[in-house]
Protein backbone atom coordinates (compact mmCIF):
# COMPACT_ATOMS: atom_id res chain seq x y z
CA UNK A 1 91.89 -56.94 46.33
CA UNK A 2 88.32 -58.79 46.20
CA UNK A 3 88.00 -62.91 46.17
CA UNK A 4 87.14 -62.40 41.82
CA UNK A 5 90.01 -60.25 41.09
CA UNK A 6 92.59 -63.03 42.70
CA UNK A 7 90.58 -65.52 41.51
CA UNK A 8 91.07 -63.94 37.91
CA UNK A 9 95.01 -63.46 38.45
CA UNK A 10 95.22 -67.26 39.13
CA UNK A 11 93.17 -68.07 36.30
CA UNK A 12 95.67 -65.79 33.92
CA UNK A 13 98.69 -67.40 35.62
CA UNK A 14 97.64 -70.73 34.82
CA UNK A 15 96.55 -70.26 31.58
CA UNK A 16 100.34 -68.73 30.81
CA UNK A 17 102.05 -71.31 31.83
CA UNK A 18 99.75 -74.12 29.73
CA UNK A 19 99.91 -72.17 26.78
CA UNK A 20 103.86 -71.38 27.40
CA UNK A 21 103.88 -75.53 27.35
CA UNK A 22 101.61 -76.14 24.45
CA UNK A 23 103.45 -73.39 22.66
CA UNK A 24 106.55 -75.85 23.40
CA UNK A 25 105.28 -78.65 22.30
CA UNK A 26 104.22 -77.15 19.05
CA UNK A 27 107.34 -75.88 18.16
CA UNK A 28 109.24 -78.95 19.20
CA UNK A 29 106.66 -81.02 17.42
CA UNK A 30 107.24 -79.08 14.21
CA UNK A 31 110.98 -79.41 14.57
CA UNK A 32 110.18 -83.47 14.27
CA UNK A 33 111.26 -83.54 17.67
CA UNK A 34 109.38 -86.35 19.51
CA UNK A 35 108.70 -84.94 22.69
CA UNK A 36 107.59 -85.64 26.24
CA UNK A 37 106.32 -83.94 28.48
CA UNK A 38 109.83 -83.63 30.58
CA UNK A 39 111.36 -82.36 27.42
CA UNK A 40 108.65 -79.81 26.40
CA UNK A 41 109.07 -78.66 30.25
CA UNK A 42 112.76 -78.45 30.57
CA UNK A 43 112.56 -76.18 27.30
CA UNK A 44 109.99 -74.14 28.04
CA UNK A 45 111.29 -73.42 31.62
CA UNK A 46 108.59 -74.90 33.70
CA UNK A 47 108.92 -77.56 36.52
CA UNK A 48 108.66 -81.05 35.12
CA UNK A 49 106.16 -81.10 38.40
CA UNK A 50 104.46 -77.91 37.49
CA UNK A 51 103.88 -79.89 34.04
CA UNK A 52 102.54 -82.99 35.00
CA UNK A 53 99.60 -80.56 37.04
CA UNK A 54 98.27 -79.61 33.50
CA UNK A 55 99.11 -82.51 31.50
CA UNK A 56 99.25 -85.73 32.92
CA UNK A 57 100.98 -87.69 29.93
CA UNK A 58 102.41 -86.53 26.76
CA UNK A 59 99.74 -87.83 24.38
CA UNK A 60 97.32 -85.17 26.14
CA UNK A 61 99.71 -82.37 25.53
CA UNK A 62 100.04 -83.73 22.12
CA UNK A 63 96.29 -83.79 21.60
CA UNK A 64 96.08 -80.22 23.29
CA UNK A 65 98.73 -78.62 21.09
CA UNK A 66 97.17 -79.74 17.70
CA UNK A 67 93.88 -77.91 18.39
CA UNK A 68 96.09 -74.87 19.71
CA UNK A 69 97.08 -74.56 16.32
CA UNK A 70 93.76 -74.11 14.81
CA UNK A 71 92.55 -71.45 17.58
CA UNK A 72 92.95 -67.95 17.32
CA UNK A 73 93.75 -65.52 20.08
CA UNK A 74 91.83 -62.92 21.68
CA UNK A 75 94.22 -60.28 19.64
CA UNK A 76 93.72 -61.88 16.30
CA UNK A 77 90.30 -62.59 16.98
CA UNK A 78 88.96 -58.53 17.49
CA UNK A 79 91.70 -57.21 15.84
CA UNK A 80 89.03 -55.54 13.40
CA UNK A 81 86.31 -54.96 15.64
CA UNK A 82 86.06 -51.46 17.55
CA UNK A 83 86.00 -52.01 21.63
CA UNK A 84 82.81 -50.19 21.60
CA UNK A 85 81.15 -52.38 18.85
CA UNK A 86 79.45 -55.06 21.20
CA UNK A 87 76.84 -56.72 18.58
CA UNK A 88 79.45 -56.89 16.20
CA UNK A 89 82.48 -58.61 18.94
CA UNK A 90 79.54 -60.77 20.20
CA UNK A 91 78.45 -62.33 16.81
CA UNK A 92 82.51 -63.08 16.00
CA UNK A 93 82.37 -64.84 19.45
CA UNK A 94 79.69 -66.87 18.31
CA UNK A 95 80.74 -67.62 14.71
CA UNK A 96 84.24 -68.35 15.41
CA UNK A 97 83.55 -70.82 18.56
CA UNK A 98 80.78 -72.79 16.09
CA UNK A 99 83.04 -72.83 13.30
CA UNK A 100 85.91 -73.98 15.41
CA UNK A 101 83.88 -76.69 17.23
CA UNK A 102 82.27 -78.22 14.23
CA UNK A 103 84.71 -77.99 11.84
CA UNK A 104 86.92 -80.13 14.50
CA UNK A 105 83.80 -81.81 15.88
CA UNK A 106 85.45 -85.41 15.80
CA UNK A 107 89.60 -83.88 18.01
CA UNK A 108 87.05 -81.87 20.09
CA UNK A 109 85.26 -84.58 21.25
CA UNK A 110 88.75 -86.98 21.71
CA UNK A 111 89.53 -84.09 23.96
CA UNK A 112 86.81 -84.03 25.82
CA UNK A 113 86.80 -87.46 26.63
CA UNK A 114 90.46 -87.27 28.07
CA UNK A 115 89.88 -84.47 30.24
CA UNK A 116 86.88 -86.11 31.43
CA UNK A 117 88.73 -89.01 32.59
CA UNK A 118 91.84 -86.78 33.85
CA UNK A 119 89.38 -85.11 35.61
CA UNK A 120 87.90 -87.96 37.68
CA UNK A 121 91.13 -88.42 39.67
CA UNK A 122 92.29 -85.17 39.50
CA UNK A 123 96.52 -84.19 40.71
CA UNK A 124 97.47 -81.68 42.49
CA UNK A 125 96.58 -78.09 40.69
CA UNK A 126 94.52 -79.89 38.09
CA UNK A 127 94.07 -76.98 35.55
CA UNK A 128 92.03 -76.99 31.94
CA UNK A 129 92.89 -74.50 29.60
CA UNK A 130 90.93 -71.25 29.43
CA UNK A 131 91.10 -70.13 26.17
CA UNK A 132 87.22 -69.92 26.00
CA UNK A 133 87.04 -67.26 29.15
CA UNK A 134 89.86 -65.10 28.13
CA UNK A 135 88.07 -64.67 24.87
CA UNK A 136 84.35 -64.19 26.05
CA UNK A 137 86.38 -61.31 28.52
CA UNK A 138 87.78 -59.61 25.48
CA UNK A 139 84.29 -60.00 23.41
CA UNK A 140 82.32 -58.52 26.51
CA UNK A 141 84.94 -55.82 26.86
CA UNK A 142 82.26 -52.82 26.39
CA UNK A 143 80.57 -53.71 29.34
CA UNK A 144 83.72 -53.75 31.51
CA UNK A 145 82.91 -50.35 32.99
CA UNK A 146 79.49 -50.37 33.56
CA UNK A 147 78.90 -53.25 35.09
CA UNK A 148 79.60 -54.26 38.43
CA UNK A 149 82.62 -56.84 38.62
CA UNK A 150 79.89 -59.43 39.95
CA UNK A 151 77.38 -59.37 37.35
CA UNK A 152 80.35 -59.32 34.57
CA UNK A 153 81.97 -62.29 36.40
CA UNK A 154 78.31 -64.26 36.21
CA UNK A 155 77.99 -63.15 32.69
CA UNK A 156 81.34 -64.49 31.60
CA UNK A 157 80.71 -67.59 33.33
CA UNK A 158 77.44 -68.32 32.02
CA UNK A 159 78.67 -67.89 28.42
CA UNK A 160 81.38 -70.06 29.47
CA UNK A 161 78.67 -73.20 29.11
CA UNK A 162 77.99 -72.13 25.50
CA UNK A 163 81.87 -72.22 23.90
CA UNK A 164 82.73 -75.18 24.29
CA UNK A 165 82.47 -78.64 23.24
CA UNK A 166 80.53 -79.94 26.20
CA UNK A 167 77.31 -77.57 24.59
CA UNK A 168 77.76 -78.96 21.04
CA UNK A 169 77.40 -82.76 22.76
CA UNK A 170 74.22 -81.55 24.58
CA UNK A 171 72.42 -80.09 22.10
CA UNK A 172 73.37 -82.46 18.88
CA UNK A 173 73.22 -85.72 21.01
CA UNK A 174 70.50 -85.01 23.68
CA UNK A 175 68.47 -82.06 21.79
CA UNK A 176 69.18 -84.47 18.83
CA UNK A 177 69.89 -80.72 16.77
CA UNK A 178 71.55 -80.50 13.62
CA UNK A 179 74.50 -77.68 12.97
CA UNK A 180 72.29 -74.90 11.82
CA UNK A 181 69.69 -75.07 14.81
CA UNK A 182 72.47 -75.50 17.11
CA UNK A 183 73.89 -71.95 15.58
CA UNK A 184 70.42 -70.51 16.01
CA UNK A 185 70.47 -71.07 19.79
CA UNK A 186 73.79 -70.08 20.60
CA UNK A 187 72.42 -66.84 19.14
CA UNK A 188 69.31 -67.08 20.84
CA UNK A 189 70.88 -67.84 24.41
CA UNK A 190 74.13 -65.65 24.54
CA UNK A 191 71.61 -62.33 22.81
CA UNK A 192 69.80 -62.98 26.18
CA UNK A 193 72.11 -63.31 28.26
CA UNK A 194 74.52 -59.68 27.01
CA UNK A 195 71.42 -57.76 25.81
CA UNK A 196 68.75 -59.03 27.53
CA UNK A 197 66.54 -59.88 24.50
């Protein structure tokens, strides 16, 4: 087994047990359960050390779980889109991260700014979610046999810098772009980057 393909089994672990914890706390939280992150640990089955490596206090968990709820996952997202049909998976890709981003603009950005400052002094197994890659994977699923495992890794990666809210700060605040140009390069840069055009 090659350095990616472990690399890409820890990436899926960790991701299960965040969203197994932000799951949790979503349920709990719509109980009216106040919650920490100890109690959103102990129910979900995790460590209470294992928990504090993804979230370091319970507002972040909090702040994580409320924009869970308005993302969609990889099976709900291509549900309706053939595994062959790359044009059409890559332009849902695109229009659901954008609407996503900028129809939450103001709790992405909160976000952000937490994990930036979690991120500074890291603990032990510091982890962000990885919603965004699990979902480019699934969109880019055509090409899963044809290309090499390298160039797909680089691929995913590099789309990785578009969905998210790091690329909507870059272009609106530095660019100084407004929504519909930012759409228009997102579709310029990822078109390049899958089809080469």
């Amino acid at each position: 087994m090659g350095k990616l393909s472990l690399d890409n089994g820890r990436i899926e672990q960790k991701l299960k047990t965040r969203e197994r914890l932000v799951a949790m706390a979503n349920t709990l939280l719509l109980q009216g359960s106040d919650i920490s992150v100890e109690s959103v640990a102990k129910e979900a089955g995790i460590s209470k050390a294992t928990a504090y490596r993804y979230f370091t206090g319970t507002d972040a968990l909090k702040r994580e779980a409320a924009l869970q709820l308005k993302a969609k996952t990889s099976d709900d997202l291509f549900a309706d889109i053939s595994d062959t049909d790359l044009p059409a998976r890559i332009n849902r890709l695109i229009d659901y991260h954008f609407k996503l981003f900028t129809k939450n603009e103001t709790e992405f950005r909160l976000f952000l700014s937490s994990v930036i400052g979690e991120s500074i002094h890291p603990k032990s197994g510091y982890s962000r979610a990885g919603r965004r890659i699990v979902l480019i994977e699934e969109a880019l699923k055509p090409l899963k046999e044809t290309l090499d495992t390298a160039t797909f890794q680089h691929m995913v990666q590099a789309l990785s810098v578009f969905f998210g809210i790091e690329s909507i700060t870059v272009l609106k605040d530095l660019c100084k772009l407004n929504n519909d140009a930012v759409l228009k390069t997102w579709r310029w840069s990822v078109h390049r980057i899958v089809f080469g055009h």
